[in-house]
N, C-alpha and C. Protein backbone atom coordinates (compact mmCIF):
# COMPACT_ATOMS: atom_id res chain seq x y z
N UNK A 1 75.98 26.63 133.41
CA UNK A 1 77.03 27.62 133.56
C UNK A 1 76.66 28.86 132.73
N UNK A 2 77.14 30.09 133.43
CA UNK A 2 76.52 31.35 132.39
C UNK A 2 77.52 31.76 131.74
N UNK A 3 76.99 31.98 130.43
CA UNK A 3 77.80 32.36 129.11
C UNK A 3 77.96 34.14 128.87
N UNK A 4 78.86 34.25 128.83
CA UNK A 4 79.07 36.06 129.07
C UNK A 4 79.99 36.09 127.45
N UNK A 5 79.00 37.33 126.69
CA UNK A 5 79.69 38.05 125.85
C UNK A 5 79.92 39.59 125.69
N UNK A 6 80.53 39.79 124.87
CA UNK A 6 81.16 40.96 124.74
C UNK A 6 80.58 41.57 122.96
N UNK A 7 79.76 42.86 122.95
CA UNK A 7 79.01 42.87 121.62
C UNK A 7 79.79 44.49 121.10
N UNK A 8 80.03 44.35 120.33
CA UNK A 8 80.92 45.77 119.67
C UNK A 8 80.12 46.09 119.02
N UNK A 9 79.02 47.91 118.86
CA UNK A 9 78.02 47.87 118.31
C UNK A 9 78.77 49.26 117.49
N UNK A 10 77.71 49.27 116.29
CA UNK A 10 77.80 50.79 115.80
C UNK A 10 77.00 51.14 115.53
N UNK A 11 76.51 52.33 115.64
CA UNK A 11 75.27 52.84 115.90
C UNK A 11 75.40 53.92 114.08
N UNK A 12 74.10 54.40 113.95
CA UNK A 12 74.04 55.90 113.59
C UNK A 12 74.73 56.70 114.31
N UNK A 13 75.38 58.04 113.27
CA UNK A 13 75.87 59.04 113.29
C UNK A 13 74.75 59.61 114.67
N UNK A 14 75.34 59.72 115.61
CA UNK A 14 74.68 60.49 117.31
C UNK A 14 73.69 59.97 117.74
N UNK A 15 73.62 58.76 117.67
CA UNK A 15 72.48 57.62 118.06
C UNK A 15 73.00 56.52 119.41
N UNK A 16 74.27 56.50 119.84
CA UNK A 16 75.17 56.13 120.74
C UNK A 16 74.56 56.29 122.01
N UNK A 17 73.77 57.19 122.59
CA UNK A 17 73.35 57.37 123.90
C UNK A 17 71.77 56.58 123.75
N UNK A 18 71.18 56.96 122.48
CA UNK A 18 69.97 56.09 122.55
C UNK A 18 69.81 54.71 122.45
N UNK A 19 71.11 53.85 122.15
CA UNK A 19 71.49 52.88 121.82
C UNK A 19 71.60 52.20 123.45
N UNK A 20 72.39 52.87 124.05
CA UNK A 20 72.74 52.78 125.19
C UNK A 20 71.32 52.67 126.33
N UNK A 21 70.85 53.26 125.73
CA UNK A 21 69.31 53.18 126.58
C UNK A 21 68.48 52.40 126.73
N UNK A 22 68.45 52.09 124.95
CA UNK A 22 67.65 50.77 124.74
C UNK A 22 68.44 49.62 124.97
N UNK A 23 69.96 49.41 125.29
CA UNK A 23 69.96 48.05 125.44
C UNK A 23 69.94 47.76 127.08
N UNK A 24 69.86 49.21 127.59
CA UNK A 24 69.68 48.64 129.38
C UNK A 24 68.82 48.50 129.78
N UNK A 25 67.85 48.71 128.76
CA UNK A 25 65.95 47.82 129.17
C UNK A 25 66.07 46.21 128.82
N UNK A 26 67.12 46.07 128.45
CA UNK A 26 66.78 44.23 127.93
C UNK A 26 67.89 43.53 128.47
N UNK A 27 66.48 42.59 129.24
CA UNK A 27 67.35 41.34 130.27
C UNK A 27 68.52 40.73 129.51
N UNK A 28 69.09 40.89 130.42
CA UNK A 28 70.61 39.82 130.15
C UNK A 28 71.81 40.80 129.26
N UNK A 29 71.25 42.25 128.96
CA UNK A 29 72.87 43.24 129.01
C UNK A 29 72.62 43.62 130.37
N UNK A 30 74.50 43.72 130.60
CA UNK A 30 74.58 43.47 132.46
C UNK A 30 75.30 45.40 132.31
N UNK A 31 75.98 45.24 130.86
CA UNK A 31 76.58 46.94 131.11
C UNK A 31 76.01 46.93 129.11
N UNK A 32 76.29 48.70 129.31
CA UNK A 32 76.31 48.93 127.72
C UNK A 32 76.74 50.43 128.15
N UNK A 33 78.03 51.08 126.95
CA UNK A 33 78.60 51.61 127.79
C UNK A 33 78.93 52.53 126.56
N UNK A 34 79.10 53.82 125.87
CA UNK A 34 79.85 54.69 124.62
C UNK A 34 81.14 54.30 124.66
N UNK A 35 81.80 54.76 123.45
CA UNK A 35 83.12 54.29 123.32
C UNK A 35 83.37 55.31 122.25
N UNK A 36 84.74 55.35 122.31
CA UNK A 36 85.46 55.89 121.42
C UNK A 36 86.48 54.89 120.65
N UNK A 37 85.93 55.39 119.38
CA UNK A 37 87.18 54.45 118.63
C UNK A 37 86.17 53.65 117.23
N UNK A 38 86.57 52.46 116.56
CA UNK A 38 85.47 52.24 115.40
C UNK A 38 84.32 51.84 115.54
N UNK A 39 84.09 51.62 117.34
CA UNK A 39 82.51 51.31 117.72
C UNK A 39 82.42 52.08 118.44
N UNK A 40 80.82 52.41 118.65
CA UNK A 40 80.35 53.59 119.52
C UNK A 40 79.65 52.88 120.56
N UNK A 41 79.37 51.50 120.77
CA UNK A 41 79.45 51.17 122.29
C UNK A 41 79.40 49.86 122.06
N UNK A 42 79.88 49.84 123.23
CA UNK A 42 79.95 48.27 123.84
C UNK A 42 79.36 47.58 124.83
N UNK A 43 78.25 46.54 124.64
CA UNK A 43 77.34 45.83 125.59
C UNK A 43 78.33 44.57 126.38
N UNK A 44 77.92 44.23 127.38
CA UNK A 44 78.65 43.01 128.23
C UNK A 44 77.31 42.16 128.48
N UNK A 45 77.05 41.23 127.83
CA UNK A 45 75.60 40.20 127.96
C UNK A 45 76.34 38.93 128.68
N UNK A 46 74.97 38.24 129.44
CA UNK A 46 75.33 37.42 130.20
C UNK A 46 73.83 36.79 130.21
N UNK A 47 73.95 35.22 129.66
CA UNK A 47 72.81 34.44 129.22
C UNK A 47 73.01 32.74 130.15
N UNK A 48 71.93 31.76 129.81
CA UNK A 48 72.12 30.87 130.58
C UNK A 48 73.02 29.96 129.70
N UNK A 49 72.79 30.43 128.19
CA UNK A 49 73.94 29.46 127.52
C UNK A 49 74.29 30.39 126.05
N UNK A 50 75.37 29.57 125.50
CA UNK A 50 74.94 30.14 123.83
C UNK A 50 74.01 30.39 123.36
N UNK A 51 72.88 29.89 123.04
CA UNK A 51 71.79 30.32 122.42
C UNK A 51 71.15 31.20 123.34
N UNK A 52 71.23 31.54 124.53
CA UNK A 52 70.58 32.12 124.98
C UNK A 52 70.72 33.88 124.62
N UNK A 53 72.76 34.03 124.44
CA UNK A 53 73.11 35.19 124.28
C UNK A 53 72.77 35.17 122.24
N UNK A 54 72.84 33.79 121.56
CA UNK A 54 72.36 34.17 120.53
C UNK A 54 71.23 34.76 120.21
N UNK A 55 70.06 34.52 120.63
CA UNK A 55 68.45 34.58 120.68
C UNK A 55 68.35 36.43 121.17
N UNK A 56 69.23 36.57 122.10
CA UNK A 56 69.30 38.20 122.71
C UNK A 56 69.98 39.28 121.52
N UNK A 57 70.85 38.35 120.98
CA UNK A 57 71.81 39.55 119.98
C UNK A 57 70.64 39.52 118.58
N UNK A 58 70.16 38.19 118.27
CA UNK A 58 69.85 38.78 116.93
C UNK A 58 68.13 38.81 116.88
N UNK A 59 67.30 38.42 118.20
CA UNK A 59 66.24 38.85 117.97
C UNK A 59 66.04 39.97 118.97
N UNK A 60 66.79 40.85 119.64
CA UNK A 60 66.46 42.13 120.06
C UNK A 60 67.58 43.36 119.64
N UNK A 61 68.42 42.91 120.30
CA UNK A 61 70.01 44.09 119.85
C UNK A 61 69.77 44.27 118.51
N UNK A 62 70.13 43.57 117.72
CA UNK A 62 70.21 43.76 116.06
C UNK A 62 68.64 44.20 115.75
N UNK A 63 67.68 44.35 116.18
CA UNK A 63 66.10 45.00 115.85
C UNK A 63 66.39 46.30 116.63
N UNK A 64 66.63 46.75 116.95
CA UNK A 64 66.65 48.09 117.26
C UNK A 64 67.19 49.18 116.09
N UNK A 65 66.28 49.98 115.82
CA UNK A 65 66.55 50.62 114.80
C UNK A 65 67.94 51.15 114.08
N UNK A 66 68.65 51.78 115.01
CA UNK A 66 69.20 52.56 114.83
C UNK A 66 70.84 52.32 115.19
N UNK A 67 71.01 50.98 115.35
CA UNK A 67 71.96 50.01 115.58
C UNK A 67 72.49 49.29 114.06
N UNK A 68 73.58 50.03 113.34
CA UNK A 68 73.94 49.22 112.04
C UNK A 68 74.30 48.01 112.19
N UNK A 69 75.89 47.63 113.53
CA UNK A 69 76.17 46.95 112.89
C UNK A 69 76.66 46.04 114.38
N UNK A 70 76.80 44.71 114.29
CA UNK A 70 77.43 44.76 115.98
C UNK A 70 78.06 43.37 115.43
N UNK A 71 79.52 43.27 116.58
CA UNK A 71 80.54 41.77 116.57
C UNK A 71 80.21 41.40 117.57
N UNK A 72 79.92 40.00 117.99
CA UNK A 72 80.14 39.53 119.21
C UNK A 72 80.99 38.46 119.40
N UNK A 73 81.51 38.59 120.96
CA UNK A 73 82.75 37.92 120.88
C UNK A 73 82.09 37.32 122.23
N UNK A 74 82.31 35.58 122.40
CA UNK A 74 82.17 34.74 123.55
C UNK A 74 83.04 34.71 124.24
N UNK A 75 82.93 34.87 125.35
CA UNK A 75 83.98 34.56 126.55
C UNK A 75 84.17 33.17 126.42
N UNK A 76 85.33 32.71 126.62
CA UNK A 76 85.90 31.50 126.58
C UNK A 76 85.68 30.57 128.05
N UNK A 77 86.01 31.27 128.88
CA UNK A 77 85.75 30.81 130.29
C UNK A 77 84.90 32.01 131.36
N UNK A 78 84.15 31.70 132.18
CA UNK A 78 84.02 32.12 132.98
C UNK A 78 83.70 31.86 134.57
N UNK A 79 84.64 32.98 135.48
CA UNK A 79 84.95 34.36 134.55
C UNK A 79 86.38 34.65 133.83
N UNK A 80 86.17 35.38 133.37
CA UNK A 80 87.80 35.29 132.41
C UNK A 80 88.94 35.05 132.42
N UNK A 81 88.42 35.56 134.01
CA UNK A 81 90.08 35.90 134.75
C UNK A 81 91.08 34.15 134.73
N UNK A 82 89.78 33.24 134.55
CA UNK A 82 90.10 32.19 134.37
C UNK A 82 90.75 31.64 133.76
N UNK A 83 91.19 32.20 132.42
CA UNK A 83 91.78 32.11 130.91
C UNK A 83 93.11 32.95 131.18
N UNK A 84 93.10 33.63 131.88
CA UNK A 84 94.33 34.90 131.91
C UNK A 84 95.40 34.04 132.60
N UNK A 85 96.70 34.45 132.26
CA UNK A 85 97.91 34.04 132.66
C UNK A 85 98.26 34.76 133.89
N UNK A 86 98.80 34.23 135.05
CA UNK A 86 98.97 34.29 136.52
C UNK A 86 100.50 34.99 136.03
């Protein structure tokens, strides 16, 4: 079953679009997108399991230079809509 997360990143001060660039070269972010607000973007990853989206966040996302700081949050079910109240 595929494991879909949700990664809240913060970048350097105007580093947000390059951030954005580099994470849409690497398999398994499906979006990565700017934001406004206490993160400056947000990736949507989608792996074959937990470790798979672990292995993606902290041996590529988190190596990118210019990326301070990032949360990731697991989807509980998927797809979500699965978890949501009717």
């Amino acid at each position: 079953m595929t494991t879909k997360a949700f990664v809240f990143i913060e970048t350097e001060v105007g580093r947000a679009k390059e951030a954005v660039s580099a994470l849409e070269q690497l398999e398994g972010v499906k979006s990565a997108d700017p934001v406004t607000g206490p993160y400056d973007v947000i990736a949507v990853l989608e792996g074959e399991n937990l470790t798979a989206i672990g292995d993606l966040v902290t041996g590529k996302i988190q190596l990118i230079p210019y990326i301070s700081r990032s949360v990731t949050c697991i989807c509980l079910a998927w797809p979500c809509a699965e978890i949501l109240p009717t």
